[in-house]
N, C-alpha and C. Protein backbone atom coordinates (compact mmCIF):
# COMPACT_ATOMS: atom_id res chain seq x y z
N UNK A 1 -13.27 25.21 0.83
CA UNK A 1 -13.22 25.37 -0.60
C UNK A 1 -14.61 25.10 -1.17
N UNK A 2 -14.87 26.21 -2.01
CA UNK A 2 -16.33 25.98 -2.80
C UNK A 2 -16.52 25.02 -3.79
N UNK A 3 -17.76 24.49 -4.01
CA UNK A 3 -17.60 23.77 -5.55
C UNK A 3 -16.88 24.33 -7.17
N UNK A 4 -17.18 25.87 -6.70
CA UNK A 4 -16.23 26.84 -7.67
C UNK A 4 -15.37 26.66 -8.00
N UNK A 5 -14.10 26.60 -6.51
CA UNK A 5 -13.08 26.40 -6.82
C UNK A 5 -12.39 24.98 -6.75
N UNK A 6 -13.19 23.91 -6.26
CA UNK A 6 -12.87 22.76 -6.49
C UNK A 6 -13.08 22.39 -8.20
N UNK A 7 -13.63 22.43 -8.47
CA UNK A 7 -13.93 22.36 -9.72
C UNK A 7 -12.50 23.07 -10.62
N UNK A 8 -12.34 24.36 -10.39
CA UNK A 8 -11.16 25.19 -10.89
C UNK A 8 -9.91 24.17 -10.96
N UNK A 9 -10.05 23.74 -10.02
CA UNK A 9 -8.62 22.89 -9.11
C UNK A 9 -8.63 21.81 -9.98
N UNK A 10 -9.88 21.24 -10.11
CA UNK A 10 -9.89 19.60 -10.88
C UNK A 10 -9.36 20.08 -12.34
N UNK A 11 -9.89 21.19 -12.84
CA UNK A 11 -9.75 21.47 -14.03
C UNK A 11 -8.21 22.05 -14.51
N UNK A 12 -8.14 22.65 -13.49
CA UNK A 12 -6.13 23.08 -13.40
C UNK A 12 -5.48 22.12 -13.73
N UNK A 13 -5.81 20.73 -12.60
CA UNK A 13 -4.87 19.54 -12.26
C UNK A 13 -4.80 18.70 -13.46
N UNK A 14 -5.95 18.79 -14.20
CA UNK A 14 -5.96 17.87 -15.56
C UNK A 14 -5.76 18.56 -16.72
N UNK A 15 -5.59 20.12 -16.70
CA UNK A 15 -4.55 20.27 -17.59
C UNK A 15 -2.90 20.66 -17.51
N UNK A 16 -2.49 20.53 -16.18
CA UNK A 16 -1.04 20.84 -16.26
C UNK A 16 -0.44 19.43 -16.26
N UNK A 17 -1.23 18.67 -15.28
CA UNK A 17 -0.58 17.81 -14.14
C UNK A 17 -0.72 15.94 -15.48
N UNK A 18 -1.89 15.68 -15.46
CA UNK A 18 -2.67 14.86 -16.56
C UNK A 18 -2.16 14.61 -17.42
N UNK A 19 -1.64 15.16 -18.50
CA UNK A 19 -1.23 15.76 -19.35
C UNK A 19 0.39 14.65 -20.09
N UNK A 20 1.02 14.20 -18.74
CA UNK A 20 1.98 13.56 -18.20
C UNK A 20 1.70 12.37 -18.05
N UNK A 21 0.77 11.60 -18.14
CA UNK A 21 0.41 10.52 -17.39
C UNK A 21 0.90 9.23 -18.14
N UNK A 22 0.89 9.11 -19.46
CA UNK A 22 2.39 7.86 -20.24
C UNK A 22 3.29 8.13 -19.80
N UNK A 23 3.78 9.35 -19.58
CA UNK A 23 5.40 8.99 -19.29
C UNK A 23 5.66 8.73 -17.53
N UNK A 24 4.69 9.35 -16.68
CA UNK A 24 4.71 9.27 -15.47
C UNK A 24 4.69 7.38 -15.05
N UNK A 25 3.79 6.34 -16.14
CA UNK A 25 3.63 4.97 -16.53
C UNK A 25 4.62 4.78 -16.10
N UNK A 26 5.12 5.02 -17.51
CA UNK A 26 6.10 4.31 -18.76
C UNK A 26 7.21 4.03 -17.59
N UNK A 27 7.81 5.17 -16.59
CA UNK A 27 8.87 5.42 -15.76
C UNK A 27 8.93 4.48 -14.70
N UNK A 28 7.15 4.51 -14.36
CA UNK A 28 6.86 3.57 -13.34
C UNK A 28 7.11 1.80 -13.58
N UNK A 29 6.52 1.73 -14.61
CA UNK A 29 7.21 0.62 -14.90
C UNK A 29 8.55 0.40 -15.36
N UNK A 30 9.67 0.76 -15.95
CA UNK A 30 10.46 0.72 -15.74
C UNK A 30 11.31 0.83 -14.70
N UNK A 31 11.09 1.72 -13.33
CA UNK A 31 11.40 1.56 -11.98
C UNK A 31 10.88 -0.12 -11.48
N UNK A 32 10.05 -0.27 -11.04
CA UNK A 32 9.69 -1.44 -10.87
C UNK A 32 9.37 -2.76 -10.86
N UNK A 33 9.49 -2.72 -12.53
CA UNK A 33 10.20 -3.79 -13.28
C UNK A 33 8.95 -4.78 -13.12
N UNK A 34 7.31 -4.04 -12.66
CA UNK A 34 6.60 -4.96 -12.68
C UNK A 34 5.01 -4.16 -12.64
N UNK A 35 4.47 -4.84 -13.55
CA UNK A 35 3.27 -3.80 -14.25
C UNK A 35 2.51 -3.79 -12.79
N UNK A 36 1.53 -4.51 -12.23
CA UNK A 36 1.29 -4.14 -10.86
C UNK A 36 1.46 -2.99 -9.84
N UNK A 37 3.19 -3.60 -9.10
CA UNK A 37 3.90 -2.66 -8.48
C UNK A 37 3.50 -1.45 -9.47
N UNK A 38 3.81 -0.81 -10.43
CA UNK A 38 3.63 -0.08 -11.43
C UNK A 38 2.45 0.80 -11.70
N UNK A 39 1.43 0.25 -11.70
CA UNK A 39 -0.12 0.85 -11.54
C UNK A 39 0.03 1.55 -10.04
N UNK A 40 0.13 0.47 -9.34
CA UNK A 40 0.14 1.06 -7.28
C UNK A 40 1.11 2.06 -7.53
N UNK A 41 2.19 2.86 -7.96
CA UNK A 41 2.98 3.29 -7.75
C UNK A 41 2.58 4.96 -8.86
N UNK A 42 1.64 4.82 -10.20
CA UNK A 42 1.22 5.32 -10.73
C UNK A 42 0.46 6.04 -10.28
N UNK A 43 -0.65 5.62 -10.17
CA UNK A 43 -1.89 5.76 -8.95
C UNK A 43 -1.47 6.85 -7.71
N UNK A 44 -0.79 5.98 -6.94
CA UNK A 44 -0.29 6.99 -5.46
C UNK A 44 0.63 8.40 -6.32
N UNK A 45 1.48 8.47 -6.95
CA UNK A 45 2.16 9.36 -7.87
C UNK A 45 0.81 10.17 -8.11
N UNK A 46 -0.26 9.82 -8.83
CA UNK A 46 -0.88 11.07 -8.76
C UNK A 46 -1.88 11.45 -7.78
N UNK A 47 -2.29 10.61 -6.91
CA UNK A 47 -3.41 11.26 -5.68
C UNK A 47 -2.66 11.92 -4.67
N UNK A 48 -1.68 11.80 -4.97
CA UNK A 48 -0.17 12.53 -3.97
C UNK A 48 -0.25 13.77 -4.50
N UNK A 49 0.20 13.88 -5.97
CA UNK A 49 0.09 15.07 -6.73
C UNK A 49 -1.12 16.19 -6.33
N UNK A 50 -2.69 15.78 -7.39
CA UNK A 50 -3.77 16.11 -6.60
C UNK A 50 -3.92 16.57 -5.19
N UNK A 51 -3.45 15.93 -4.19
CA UNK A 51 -3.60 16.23 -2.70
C UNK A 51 -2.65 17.18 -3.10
N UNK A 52 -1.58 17.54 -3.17
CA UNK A 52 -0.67 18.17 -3.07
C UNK A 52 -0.99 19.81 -4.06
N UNK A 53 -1.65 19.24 -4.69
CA UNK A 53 -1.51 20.22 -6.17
C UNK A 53 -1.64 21.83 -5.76
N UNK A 54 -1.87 22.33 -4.86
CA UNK A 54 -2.02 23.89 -4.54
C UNK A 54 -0.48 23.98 -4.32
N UNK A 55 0.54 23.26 -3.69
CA UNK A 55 2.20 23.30 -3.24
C UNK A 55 2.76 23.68 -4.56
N UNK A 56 1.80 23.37 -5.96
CA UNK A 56 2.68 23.27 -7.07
C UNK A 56 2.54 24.68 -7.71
N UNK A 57 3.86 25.24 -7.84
CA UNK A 57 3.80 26.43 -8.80
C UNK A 57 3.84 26.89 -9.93
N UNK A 58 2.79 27.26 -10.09
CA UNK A 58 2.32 27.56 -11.72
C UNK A 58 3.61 28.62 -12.60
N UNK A 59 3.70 28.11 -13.79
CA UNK A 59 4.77 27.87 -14.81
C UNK A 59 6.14 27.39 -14.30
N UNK A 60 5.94 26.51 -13.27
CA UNK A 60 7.17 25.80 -13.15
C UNK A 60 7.02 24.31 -13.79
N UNK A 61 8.01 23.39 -13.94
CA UNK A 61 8.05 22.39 -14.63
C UNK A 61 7.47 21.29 -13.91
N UNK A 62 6.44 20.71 -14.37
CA UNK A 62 5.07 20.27 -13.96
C UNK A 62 5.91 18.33 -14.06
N UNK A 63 6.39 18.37 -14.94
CA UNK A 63 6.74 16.79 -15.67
C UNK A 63 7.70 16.58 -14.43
N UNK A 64 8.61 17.33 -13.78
CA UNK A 64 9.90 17.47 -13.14
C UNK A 64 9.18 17.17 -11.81
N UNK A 65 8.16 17.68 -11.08
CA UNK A 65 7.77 17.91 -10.11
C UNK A 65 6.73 16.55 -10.10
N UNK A 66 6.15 15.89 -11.04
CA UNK A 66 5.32 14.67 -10.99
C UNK A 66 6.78 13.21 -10.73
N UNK A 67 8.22 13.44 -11.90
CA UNK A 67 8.87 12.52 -11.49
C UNK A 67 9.64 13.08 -10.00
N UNK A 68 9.50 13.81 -9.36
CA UNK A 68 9.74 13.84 -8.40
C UNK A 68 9.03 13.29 -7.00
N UNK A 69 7.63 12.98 -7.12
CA UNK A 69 6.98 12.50 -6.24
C UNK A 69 7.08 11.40 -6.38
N UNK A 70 7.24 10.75 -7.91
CA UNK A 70 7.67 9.36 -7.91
C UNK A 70 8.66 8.29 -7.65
N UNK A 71 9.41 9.52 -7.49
CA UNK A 71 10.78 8.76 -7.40
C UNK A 71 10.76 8.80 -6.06
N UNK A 72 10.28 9.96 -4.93
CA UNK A 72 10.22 10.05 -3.46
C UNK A 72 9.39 8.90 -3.05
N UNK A 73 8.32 8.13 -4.00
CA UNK A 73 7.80 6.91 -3.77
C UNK A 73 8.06 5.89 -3.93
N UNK A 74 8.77 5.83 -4.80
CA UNK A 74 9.40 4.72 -5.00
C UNK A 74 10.50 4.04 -4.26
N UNK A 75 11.30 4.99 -3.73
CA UNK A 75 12.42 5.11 -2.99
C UNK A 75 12.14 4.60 -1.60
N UNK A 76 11.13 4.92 -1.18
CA UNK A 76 9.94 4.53 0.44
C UNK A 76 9.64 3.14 0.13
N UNK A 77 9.54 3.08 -1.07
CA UNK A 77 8.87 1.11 -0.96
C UNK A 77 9.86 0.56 -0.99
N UNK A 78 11.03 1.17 -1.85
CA UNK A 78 12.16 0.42 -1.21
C UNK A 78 12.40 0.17 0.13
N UNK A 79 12.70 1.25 0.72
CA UNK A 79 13.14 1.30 1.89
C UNK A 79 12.22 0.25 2.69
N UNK A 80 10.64 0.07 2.64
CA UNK A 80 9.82 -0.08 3.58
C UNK A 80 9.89 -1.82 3.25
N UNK A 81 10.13 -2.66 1.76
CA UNK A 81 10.04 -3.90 1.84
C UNK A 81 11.39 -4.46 1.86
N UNK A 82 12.83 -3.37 1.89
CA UNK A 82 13.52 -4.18 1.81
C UNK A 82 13.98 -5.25 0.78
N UNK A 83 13.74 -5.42 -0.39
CA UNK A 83 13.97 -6.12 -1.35
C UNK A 83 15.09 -5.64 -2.28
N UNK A 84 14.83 -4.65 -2.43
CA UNK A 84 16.50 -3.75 -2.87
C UNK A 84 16.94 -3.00 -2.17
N UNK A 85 18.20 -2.83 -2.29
CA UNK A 85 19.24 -2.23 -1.84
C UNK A 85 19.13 -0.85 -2.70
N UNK A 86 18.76 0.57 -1.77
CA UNK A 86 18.84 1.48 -2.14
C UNK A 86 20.05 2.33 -2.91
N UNK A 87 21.29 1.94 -1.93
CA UNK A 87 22.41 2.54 -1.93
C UNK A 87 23.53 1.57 -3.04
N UNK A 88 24.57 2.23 -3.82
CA UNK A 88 24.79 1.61 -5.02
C UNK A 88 25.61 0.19 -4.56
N UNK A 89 25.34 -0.42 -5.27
CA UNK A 89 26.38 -1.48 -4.79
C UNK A 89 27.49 -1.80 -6.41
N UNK A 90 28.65 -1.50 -5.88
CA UNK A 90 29.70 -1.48 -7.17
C UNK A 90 29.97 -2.83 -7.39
N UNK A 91 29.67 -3.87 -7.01
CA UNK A 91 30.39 -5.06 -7.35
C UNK A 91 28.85 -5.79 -7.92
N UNK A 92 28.28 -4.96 -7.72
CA UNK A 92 27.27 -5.91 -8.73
C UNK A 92 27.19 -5.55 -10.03
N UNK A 93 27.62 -3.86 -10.46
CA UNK A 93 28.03 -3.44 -11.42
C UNK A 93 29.00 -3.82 -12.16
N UNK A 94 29.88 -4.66 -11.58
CA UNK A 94 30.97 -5.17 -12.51
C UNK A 94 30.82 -6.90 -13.29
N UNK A 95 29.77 -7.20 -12.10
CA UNK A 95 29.55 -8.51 -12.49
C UNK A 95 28.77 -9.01 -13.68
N UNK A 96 28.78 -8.17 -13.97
CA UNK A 96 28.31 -8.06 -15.58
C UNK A 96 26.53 -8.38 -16.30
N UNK A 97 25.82 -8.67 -17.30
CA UNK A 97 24.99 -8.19 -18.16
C UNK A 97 23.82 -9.24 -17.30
N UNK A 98 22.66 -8.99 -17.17
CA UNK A 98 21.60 -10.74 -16.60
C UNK A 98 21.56 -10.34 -15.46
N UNK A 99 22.17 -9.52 -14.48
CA UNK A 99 21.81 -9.29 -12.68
C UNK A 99 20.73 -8.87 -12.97
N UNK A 100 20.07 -9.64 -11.96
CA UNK A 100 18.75 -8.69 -12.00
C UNK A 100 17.58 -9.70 -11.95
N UNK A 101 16.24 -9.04 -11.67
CA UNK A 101 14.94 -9.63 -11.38
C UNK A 101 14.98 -10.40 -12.95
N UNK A 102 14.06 -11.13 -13.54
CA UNK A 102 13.73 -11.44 -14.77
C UNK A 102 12.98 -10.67 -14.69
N UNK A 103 12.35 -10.57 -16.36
CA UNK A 103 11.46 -9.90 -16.75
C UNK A 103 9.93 -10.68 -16.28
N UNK A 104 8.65 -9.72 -15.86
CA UNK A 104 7.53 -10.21 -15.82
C UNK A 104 6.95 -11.15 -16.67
N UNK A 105 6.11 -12.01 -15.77
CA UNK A 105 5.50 -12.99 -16.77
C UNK A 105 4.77 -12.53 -17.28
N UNK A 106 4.25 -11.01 -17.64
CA UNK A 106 2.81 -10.33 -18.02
C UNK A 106 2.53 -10.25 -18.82
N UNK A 107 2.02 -11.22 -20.11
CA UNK A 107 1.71 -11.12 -21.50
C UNK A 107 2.44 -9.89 -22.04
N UNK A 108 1.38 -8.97 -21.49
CA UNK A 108 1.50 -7.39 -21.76
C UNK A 108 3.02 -6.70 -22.18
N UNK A 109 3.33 -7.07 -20.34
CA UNK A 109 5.21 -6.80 -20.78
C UNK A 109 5.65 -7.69 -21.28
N UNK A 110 5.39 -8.89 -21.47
CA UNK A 110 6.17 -9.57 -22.59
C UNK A 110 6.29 -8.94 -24.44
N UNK A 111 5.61 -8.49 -24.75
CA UNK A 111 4.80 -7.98 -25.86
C UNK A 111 5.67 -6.69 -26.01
N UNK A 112 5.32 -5.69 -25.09
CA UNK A 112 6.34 -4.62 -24.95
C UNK A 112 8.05 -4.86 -25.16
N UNK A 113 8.00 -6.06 -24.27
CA UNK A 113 9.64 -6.21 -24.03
C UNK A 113 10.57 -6.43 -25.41
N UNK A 114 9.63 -7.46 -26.20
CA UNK A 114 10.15 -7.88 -27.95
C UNK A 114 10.05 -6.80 -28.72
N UNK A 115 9.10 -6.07 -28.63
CA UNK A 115 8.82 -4.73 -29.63
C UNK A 115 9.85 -3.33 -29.18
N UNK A 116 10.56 -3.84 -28.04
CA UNK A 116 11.11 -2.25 -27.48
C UNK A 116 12.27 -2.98 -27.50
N UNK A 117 12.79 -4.24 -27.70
CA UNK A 117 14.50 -4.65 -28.13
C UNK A 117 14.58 -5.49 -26.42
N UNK A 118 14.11 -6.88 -25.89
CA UNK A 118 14.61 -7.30 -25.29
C UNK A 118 15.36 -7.05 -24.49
N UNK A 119 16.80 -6.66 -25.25
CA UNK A 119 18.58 -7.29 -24.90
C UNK A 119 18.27 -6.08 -23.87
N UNK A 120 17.53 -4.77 -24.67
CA UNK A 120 18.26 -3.41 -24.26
C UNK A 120 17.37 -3.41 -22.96
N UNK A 121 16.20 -3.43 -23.35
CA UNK A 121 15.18 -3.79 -21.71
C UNK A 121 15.71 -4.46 -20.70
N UNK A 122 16.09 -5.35 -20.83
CA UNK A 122 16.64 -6.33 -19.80
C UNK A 122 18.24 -5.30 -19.44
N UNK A 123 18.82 -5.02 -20.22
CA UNK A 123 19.89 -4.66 -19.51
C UNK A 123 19.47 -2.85 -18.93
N UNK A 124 18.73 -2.49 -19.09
CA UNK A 124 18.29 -1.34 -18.61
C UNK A 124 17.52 -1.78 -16.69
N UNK A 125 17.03 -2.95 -17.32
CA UNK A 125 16.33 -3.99 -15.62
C UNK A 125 17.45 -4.20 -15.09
N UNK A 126 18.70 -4.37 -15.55
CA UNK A 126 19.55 -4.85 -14.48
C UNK A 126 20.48 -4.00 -13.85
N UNK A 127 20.09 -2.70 -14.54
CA UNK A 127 21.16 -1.65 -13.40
C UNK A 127 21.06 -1.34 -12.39
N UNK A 128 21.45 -1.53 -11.40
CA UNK A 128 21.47 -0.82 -9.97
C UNK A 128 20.30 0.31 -10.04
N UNK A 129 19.69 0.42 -8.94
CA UNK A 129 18.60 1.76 -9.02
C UNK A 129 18.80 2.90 -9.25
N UNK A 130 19.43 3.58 -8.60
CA UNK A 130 20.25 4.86 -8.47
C UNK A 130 20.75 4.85 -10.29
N UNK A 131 21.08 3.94 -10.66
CA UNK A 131 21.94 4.26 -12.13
C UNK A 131 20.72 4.34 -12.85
N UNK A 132 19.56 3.37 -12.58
CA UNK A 132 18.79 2.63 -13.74
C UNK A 132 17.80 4.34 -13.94
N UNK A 133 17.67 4.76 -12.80
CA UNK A 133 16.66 5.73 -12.38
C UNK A 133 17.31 6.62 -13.48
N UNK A 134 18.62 7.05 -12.95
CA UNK A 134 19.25 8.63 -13.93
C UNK A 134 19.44 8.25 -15.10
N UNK A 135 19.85 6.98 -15.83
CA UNK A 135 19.85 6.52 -16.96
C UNK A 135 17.98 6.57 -17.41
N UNK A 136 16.86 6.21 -17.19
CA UNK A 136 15.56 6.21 -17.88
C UNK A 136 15.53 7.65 -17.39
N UNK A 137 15.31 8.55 -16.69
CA UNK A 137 14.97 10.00 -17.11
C UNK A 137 15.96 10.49 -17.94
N UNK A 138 17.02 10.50 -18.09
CA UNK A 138 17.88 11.69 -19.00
C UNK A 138 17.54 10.64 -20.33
N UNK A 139 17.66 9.15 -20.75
CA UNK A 139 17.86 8.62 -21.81
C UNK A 139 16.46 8.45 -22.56
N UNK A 140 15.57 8.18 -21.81
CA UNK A 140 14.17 7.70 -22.29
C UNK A 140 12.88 8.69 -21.85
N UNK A 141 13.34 9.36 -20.87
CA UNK A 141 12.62 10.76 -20.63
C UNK A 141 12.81 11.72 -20.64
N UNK A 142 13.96 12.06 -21.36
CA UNK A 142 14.61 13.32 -21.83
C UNK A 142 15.10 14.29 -20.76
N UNK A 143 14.63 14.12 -19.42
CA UNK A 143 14.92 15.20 -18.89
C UNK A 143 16.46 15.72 -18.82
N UNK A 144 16.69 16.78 -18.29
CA UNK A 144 17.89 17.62 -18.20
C UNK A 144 18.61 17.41 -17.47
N UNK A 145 19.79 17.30 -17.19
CA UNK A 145 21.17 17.07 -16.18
C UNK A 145 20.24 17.55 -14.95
N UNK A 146 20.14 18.89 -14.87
CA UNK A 146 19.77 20.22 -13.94
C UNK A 146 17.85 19.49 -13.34
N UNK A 147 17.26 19.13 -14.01
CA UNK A 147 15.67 18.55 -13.60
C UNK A 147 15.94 17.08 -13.14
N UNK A 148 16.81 16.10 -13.70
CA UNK A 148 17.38 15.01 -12.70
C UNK A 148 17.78 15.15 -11.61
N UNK A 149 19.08 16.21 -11.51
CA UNK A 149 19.32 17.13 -10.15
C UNK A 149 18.43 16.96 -9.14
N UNK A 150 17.43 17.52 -9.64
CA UNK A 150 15.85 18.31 -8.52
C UNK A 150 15.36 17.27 -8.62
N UNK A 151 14.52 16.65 -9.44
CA UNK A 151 13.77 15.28 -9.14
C UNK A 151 15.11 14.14 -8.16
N UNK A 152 16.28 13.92 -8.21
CA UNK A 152 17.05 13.10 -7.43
C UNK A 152 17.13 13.56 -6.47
N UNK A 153 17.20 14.79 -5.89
CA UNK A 153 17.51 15.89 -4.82
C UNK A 153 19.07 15.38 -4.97
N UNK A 154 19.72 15.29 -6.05
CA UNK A 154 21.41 15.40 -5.56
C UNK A 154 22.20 16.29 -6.62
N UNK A 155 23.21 16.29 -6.20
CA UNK A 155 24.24 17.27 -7.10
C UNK A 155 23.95 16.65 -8.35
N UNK A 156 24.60 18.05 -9.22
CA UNK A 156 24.56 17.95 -10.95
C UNK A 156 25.30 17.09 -10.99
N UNK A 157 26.49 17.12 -10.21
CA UNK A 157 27.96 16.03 -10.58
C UNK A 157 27.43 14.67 -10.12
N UNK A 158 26.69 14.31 -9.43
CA UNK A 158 26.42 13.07 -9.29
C UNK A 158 25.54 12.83 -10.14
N UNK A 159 24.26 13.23 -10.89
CA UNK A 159 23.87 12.93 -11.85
C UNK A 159 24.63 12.46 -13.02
N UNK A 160 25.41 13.48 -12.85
CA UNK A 160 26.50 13.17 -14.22
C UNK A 160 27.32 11.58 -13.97
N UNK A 161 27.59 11.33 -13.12
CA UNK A 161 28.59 10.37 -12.70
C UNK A 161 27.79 9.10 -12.39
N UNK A 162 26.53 9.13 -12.28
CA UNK A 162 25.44 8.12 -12.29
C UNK A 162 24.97 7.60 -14.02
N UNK A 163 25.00 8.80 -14.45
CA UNK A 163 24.45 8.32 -15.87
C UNK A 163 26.22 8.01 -16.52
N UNK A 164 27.05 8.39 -16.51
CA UNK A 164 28.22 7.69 -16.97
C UNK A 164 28.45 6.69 -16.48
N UNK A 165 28.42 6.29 -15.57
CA UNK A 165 28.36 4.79 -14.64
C UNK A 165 27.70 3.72 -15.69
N UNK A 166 25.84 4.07 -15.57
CA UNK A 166 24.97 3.86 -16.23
C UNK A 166 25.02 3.32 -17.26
N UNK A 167 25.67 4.03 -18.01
CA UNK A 167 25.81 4.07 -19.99
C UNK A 167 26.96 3.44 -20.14
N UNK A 168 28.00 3.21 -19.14
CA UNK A 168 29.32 2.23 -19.21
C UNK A 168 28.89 0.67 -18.77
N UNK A 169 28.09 0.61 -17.99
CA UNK A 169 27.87 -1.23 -17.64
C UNK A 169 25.99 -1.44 -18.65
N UNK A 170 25.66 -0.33 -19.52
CA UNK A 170 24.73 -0.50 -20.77
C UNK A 170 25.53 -0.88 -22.30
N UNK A 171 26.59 0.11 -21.90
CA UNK A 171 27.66 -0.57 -23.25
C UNK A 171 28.15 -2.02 -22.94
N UNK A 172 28.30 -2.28 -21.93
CA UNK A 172 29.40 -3.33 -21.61
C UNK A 172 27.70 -4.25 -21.83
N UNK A 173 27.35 -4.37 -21.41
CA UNK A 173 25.66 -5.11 -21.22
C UNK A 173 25.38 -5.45 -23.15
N UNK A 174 25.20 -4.63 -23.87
CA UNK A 174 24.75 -4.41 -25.03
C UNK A 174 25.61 -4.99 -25.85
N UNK A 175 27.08 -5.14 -25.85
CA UNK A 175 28.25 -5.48 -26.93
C UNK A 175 27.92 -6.67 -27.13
N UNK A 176 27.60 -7.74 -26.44
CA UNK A 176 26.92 -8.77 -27.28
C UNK A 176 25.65 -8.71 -28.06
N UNK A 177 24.71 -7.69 -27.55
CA UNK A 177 23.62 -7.47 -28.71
C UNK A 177 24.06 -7.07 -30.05
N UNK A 178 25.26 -5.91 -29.63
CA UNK A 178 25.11 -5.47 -30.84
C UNK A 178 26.34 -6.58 -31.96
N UNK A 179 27.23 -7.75 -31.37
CA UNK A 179 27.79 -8.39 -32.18
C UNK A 179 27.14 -9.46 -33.14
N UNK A 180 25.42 -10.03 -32.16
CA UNK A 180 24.76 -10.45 -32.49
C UNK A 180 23.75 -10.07 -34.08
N UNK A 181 23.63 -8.80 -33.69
CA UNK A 181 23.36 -7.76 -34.49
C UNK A 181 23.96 -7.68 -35.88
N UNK A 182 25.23 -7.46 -35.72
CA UNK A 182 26.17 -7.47 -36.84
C UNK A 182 26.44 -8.41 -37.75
N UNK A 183 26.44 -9.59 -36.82
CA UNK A 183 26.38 -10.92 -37.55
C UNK A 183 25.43 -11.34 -38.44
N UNK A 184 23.85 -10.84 -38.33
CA UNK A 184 23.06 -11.42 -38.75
C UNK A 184 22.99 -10.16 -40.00
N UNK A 185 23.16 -9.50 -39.94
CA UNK A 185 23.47 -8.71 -41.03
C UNK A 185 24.37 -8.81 -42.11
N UNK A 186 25.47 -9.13 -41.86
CA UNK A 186 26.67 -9.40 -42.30
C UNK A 186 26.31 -11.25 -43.64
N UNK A 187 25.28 -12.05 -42.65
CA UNK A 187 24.30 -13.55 -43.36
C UNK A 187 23.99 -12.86 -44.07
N UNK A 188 23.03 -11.68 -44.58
CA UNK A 188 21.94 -11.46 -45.16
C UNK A 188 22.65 -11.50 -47.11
């Protein structure tokens, strides 16, 4: 490859690919639940991309195909440290609102965590992966039943049945926020 077309390439990659790079974050930290892990996981997400970037086909969905390398990475560090459990576990889903890592000691995400609603952060940290994953792309990254699909590599119906899962132990999680909520309204 010439400087021509390297150059072409750099210039392609930072406007299709680049372009993405808050929400490609934003995801990462919310997967990981830890600004660090989060950067490392950011980072490799796009020199993966880049290395990769000729595989990617032009006017196809660029956002779909970046959370897809991420989630294929993320999924590997699972696997490789062992610290979570990839595969769903239902009885931790029932055990109700607080499972889960705490939140980082990171100024930063602390700061984030009060300004973006605590209750709802934390109970978004405590879903199972598999749920937490299809719940932040369809809820907080908009994507589509059908682009969760492809970025999860699994059926539409399990998407579907992941984010209903999801949004049932987020309601059940949240009903004390929101009684909390009500109450202090109700003082005013």
């Amino acid at each position: 490859m010439g400087p021509d077309q390297l150059d072409q390439r750099r210039q392609e990659f930072e406007e299709t690919a680049l372009v993405h790079m808050d929400r490609i974050y934003n995801t990462a930290l919310r997967l990981t639940r830890n600004k660090t892990e989060a950067e490392d996981l950011f980072q490799e997400t796009f020199l993966r991309a880049y290395r990769f970037f000729h595989q990617f086909q032009p006017g196809t969905n660029c956002r779909a195909w970046l959370f897809a390398i991420l989630r294929s990475l993320f999924v590997n560090r699972i696997r490789q440290t062992s610290r979570t459990r990839v595969d769903f576990d239902e009885e931790r889903l029932y055990r109700g609102p607080g499972v889960g890592g705490a939140l980082p000691q990171d100024p930063e995400v602390g700061i984030f965590h009060r300004l973006a609603g605590g209750d709802i952060q934390r109970a978004i940290e405590a879903l199972p992966p598999k749920l937490r994953e299809a719940v932040v792309l369809a809820d907080l990254e908009g994507c589509s039943y059908r682009e969760i699909a492809e970025i999860c590599r699994c059926p539409l119906g399990t998407v579907m049945s992941r984010l209903y899962r999801g949004r049932q132990v987020l309601r059940v999680a949240l009903k004390e926020y929101a009684k909390g909520d009500k109450a202090s309204r109700e003082e005013e």
